[in-house]
PDB file of N, CA and C in Angstrom:
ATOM      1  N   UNK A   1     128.065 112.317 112.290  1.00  0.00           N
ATOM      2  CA  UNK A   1     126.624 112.445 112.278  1.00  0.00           C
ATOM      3  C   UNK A   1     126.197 113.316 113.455  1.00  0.00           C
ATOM      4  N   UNK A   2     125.036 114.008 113.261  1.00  0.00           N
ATOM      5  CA  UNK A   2     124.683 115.241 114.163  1.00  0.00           C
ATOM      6  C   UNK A   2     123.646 114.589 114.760  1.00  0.00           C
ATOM      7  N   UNK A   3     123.838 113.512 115.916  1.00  0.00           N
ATOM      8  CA  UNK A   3     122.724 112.950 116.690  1.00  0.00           C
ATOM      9  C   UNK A   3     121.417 114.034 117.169  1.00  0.00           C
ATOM     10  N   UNK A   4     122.053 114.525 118.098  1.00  0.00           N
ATOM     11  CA  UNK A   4     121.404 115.350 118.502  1.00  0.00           C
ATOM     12  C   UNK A   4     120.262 116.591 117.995  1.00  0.00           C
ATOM     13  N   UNK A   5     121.019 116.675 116.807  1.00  0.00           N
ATOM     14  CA  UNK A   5     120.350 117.122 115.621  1.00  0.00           C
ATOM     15  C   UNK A   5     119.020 116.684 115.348  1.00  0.00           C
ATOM     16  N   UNK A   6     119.439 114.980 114.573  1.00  0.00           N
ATOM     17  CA  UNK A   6     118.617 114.126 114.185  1.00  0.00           C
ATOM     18  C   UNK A   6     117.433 113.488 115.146  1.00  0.00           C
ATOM     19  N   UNK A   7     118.314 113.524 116.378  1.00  0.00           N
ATOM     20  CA  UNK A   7     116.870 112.836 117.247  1.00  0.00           C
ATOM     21  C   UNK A   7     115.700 114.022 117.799  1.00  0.00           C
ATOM     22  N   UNK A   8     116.473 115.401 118.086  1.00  0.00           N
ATOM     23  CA  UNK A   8     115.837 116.537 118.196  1.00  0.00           C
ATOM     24  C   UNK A   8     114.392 116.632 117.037  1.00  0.00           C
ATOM     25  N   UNK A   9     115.015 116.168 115.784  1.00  0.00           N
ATOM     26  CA  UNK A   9     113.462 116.669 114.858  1.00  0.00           C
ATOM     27  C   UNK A   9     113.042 115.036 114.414  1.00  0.00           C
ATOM     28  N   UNK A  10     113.208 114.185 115.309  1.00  0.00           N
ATOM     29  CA  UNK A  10     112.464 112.998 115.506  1.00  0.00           C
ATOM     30  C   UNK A  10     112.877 111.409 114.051  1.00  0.00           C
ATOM     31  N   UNK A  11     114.126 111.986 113.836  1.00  0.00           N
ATOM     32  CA  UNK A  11     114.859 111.019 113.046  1.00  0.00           C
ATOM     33  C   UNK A  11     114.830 109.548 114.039  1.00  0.00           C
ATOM     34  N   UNK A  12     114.883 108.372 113.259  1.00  0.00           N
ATOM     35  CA  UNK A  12     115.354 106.964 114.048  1.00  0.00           C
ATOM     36  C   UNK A  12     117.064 107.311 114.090  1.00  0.00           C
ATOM     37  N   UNK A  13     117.546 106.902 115.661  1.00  0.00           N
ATOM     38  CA  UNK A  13     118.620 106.795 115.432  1.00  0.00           C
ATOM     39  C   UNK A  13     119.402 105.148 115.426  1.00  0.00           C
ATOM     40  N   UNK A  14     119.595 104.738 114.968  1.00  0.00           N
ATOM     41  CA  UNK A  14     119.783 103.196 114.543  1.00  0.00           C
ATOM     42  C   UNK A  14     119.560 102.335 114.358  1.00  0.00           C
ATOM     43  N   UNK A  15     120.106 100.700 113.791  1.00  0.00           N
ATOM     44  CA  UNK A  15     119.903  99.951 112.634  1.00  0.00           C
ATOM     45  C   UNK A  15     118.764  99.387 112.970  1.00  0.00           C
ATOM     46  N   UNK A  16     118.133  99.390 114.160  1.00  0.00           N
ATOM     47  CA  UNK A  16     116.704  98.307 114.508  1.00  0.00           C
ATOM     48  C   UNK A  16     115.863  98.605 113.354  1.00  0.00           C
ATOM     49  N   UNK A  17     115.280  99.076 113.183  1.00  0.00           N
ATOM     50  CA  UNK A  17     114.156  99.814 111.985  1.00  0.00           C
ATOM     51  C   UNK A  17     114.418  98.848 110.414  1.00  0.00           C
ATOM     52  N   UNK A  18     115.700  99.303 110.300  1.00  0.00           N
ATOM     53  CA  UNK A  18     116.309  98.678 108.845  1.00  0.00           C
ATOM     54  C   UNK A  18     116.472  97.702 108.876  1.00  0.00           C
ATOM     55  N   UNK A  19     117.336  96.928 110.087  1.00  0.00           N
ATOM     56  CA  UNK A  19     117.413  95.375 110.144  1.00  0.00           C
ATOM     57  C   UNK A  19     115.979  94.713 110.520  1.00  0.00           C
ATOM     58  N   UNK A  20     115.014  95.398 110.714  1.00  0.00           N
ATOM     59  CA  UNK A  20     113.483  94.347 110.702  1.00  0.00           C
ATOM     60  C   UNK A  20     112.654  94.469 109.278  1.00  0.00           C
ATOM     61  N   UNK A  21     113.506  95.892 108.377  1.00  0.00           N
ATOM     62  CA  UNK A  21     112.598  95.691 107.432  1.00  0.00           C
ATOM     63  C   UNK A  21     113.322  94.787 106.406  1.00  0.00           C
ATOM     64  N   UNK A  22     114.754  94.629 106.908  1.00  0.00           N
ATOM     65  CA  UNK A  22     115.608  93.666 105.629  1.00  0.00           C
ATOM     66  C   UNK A  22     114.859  92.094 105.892  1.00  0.00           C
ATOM     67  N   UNK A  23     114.438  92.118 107.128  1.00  0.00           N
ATOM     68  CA  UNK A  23     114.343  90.768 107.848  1.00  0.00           C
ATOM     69  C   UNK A  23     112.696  90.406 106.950  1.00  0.00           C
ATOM     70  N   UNK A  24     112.043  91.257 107.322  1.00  0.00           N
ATOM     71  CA  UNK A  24     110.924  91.046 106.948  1.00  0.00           C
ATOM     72  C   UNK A  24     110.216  91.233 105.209  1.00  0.00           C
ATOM     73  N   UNK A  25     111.405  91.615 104.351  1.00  0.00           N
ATOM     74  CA  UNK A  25     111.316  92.070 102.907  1.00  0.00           C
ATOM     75  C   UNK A  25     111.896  90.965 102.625  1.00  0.00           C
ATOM     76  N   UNK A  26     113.155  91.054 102.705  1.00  0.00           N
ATOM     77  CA  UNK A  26     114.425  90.322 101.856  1.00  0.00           C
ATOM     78  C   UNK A  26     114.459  89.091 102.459  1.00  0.00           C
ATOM     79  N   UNK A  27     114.865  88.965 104.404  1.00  0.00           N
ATOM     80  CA  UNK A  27     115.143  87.265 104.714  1.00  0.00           C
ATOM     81  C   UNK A  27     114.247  86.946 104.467  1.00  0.00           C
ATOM     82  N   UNK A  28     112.711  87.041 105.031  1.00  0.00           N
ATOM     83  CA  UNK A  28     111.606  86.120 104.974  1.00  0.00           C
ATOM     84  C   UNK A  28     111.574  85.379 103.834  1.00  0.00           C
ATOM     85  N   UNK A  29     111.534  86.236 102.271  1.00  0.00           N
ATOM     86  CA  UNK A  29     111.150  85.836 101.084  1.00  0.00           C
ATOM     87  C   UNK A  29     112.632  85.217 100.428  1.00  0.00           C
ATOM     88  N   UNK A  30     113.234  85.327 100.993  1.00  0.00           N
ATOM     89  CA  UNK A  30     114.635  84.547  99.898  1.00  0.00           C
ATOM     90  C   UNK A  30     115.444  83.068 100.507  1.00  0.00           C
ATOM     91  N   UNK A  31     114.846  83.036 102.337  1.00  0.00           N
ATOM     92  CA  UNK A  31     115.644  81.951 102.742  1.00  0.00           C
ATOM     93  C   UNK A  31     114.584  81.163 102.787  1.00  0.00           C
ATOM     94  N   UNK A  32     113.602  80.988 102.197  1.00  0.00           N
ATOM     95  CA  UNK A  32     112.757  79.881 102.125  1.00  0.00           C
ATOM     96  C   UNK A  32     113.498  78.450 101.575  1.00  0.00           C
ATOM     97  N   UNK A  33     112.892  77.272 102.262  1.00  0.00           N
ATOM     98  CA  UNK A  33     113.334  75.923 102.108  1.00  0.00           C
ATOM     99  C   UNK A  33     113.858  75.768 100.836  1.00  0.00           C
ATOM    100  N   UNK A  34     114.916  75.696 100.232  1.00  0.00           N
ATOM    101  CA  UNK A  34     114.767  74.707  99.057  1.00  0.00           C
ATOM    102  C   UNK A  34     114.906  75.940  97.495  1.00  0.00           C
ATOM    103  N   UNK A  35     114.981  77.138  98.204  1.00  0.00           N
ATOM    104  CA  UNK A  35     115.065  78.079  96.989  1.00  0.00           C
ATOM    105  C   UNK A  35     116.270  78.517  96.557  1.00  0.00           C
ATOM    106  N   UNK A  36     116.171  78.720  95.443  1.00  0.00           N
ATOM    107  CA  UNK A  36     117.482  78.869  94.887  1.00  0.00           C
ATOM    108  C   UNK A  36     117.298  80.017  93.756  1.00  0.00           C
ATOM    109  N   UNK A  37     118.169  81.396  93.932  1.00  0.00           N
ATOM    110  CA  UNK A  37     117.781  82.615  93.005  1.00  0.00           C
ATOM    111  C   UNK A  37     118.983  82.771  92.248  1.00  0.00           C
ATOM    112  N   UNK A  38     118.905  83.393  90.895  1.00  0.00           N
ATOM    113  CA  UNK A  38     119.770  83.989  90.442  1.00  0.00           C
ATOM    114  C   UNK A  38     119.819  85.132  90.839  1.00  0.00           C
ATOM    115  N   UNK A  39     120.811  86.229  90.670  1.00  0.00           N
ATOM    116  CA  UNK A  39     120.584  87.831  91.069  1.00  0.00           C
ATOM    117  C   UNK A  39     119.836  88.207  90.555  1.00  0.00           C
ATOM    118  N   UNK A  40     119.391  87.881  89.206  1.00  0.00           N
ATOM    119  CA  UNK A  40     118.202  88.963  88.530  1.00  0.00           C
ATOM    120  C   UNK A  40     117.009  88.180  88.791  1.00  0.00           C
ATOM    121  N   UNK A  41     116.642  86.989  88.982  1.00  0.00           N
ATOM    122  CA  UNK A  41     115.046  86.522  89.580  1.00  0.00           C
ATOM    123  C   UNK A  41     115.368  87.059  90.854  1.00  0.00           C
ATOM    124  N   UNK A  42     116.204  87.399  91.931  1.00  0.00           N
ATOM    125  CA  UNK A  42     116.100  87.724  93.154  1.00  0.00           C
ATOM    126  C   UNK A  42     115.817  89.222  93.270  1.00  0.00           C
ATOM    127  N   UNK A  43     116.195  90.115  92.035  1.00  0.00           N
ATOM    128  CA  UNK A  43     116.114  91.655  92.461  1.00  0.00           C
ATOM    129  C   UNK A  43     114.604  91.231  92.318  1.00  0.00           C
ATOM    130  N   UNK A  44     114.404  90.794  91.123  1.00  0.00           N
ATOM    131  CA  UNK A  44     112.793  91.217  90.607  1.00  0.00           C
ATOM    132  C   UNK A  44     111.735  90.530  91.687  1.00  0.00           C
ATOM    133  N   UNK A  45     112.415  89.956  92.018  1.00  0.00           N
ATOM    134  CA  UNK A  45     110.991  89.536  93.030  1.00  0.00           C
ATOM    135  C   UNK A  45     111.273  90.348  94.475  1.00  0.00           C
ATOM    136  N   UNK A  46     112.416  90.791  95.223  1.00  0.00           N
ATOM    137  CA  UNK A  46     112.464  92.051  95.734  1.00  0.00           C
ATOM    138  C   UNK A  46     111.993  93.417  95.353  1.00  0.00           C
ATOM    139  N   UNK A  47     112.218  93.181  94.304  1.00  0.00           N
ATOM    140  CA  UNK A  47     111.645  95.195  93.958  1.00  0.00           C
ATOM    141  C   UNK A  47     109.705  94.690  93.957  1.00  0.00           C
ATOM    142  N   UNK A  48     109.461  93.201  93.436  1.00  0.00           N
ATOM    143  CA  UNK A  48     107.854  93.409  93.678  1.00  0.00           C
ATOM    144  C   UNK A  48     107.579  93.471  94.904  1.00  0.00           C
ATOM    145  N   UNK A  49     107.961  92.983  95.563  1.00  0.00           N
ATOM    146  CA  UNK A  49     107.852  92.673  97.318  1.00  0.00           C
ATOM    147  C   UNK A  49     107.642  94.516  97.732  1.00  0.00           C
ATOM    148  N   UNK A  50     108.656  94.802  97.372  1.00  0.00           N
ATOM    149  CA  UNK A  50     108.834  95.857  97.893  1.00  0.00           C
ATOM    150  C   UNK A  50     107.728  96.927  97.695  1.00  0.00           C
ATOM    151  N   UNK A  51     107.173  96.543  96.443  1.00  0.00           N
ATOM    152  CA  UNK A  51     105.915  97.546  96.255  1.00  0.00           C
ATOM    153  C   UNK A  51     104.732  96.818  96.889  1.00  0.00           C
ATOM    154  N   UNK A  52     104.473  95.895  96.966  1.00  0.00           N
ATOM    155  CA  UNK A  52     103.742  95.085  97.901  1.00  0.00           C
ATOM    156  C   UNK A  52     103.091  95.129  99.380  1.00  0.00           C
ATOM    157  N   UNK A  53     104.537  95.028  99.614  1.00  0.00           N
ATOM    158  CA  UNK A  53     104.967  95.388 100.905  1.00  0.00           C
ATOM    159  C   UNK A  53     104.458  97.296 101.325  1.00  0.00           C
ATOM    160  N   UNK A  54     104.984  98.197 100.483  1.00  0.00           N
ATOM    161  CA  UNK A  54     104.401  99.457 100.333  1.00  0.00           C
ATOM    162  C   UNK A  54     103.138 100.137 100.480  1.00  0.00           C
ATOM    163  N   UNK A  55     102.469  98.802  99.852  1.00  0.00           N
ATOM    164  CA  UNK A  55     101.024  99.563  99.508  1.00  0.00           C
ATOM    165  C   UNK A  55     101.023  99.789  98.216  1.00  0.00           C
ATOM    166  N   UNK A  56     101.580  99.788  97.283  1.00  0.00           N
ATOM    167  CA  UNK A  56     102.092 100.640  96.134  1.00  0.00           C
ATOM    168  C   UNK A  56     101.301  99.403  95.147  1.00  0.00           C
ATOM    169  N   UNK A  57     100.790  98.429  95.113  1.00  0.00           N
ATOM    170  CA  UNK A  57     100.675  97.485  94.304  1.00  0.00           C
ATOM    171  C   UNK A  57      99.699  98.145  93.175  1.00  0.00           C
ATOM    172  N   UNK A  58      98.807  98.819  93.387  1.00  0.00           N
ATOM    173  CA  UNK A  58      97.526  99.494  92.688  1.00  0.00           C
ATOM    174  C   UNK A  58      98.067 100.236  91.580  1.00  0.00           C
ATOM    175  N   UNK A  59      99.113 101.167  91.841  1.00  0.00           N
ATOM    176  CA  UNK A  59      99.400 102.100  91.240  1.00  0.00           C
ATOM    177  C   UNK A  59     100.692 101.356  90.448  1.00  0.00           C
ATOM    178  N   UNK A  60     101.307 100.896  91.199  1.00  0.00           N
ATOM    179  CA  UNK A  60     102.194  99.981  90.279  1.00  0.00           C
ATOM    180  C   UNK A  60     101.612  99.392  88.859  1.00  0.00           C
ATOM    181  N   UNK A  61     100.697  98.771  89.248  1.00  0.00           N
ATOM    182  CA  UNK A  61      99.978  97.749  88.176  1.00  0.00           C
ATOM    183  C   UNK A  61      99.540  99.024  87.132  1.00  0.00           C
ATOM    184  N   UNK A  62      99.256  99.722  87.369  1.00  0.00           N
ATOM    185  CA  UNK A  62      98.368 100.727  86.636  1.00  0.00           C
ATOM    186  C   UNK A  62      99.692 101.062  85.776  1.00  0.00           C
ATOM    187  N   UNK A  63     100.101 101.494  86.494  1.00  0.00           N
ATOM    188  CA  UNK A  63     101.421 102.301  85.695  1.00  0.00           C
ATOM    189  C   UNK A  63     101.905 101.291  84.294  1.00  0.00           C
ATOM    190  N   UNK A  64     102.445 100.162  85.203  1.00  0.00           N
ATOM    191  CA  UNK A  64     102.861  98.416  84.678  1.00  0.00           C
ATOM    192  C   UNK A  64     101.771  98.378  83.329  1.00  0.00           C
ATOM    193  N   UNK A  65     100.289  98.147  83.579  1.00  0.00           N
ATOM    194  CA  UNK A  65      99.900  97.622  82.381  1.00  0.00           C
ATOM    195  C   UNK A  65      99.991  98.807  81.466  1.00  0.00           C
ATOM    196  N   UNK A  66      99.247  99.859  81.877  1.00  0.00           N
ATOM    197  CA  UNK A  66      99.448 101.102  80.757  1.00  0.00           C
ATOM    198  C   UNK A  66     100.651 101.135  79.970  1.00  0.00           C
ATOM    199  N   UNK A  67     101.900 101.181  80.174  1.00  0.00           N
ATOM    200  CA  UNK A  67     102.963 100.950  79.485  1.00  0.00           C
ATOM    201  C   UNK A  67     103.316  99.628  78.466  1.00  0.00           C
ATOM    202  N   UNK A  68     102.885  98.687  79.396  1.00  0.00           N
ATOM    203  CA  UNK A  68     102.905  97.692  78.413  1.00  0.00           C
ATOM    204  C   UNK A  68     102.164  97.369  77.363  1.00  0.00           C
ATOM    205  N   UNK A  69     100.817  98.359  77.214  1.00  0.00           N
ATOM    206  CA  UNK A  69      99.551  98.634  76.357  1.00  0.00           C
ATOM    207  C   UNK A  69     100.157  99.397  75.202  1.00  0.00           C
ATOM    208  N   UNK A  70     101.381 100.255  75.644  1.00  0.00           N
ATOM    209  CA  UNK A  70     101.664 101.024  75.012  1.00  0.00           C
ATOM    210  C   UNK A  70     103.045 100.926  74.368  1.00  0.00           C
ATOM    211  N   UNK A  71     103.422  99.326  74.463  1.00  0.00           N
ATOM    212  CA  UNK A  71     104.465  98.695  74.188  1.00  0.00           C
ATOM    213  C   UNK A  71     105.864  99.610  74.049  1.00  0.00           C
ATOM    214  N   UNK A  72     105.709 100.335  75.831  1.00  0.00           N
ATOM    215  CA  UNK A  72     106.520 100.539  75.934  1.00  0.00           C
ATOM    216  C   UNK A  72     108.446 100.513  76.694  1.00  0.00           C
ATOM    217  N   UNK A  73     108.028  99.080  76.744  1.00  0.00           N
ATOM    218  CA  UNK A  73     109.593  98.890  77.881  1.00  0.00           C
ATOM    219  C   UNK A  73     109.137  97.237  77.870  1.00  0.00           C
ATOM    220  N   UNK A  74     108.366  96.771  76.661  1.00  0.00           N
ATOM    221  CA  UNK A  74     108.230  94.845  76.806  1.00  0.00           C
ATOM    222  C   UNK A  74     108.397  94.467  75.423  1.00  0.00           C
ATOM    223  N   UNK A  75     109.334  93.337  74.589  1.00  0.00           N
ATOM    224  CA  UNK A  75     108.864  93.055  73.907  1.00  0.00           C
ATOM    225  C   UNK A  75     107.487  92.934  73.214  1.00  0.00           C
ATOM    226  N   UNK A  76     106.999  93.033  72.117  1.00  0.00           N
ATOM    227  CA  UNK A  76     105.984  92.642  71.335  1.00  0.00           C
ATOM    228  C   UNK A  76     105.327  91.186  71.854  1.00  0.00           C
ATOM    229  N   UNK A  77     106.169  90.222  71.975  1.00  0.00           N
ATOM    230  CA  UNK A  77     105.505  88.871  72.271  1.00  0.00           C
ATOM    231  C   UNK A  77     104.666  89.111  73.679  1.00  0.00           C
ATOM    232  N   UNK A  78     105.273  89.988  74.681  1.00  0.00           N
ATOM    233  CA  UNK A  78     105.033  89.838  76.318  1.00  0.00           C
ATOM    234  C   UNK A  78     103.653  90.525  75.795  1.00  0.00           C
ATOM    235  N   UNK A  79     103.446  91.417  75.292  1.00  0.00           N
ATOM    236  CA  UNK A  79     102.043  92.191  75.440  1.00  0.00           C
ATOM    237  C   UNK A  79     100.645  91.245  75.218  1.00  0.00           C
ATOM    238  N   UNK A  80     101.020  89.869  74.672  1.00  0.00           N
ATOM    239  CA  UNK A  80      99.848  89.420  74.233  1.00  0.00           C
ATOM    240  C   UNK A  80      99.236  88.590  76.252  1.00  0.00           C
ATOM    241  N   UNK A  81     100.042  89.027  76.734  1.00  0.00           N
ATOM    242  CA  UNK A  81      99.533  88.583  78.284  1.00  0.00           C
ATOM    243  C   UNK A  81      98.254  88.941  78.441  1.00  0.00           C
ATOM    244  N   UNK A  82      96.962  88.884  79.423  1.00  0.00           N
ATOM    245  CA  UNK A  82      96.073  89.120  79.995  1.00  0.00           C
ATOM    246  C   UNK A  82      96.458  89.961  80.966  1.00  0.00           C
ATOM    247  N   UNK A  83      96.243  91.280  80.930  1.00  0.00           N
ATOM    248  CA  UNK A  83      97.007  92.248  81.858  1.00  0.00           C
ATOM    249  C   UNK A  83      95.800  92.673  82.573  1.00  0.00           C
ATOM    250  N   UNK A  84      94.804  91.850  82.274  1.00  0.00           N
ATOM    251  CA  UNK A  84      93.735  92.465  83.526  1.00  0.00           C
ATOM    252  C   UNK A  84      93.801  92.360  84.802  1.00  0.00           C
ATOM    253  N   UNK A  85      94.599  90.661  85.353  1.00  0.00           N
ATOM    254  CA  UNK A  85      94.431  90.016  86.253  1.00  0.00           C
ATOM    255  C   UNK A  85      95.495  91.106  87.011  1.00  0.00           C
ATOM    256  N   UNK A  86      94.999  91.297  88.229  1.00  0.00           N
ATOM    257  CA  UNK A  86      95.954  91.857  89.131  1.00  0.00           C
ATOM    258  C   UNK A  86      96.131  90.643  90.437  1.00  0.00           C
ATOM    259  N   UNK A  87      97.216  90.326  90.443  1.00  0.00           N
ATOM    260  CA  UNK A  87      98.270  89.290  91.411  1.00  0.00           C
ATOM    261  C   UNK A  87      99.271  89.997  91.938  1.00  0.00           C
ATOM    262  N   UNK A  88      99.097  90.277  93.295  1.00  0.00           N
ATOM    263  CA  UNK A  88     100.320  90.439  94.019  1.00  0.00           C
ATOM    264  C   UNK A  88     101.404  89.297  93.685  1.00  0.00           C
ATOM    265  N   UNK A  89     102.468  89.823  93.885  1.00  0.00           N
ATOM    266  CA  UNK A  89     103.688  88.500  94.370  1.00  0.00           C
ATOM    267  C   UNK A  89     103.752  88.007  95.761  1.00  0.00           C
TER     268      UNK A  89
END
């Protein structure tokens, strides 16, 4: 790796940054008391976090219901949801 490089045009150079955002994305929300995830309830509620966490929730949802309006990537049964309500995770 080309430190000097990287810190010259104002790159982070190590794990502090990443290990507070794993801490603050992933530990906070998964070592809670008493919880227990499978891998796929654990991605999905990480990848929402993660847009959450982003800022991204607005545009997410937008994107999210439009598609599902347009029954495109949900079963038929899921569409009969109320897709007005916008809920963070």
């Amino acid at each position: 790796m080309k430190y000097d490089v990287y810190l010259s045009q104002g790159y982070p150079i190590g794990s502090g940054v990443v290990e507070s955002a794993c801490s603050h994305v992933v530990k906070n929300r998964m070592e809670v008391p008493g919880a227990r995830w499978s891998v796929s309830g654990a991605e999905a509620i990480l990848q929402l976090r993660s847009v959450v966490k982003s800022q991204d929730w607005n545009d997410y949802w937008e994107f999210y219901t439009s598609r599902t309006q347009q029954r495109e990537f949900l079963p038929p049964t899921v569409n009969l949801l109320n897709l007005q309500q916008k809920i963070p995770a």
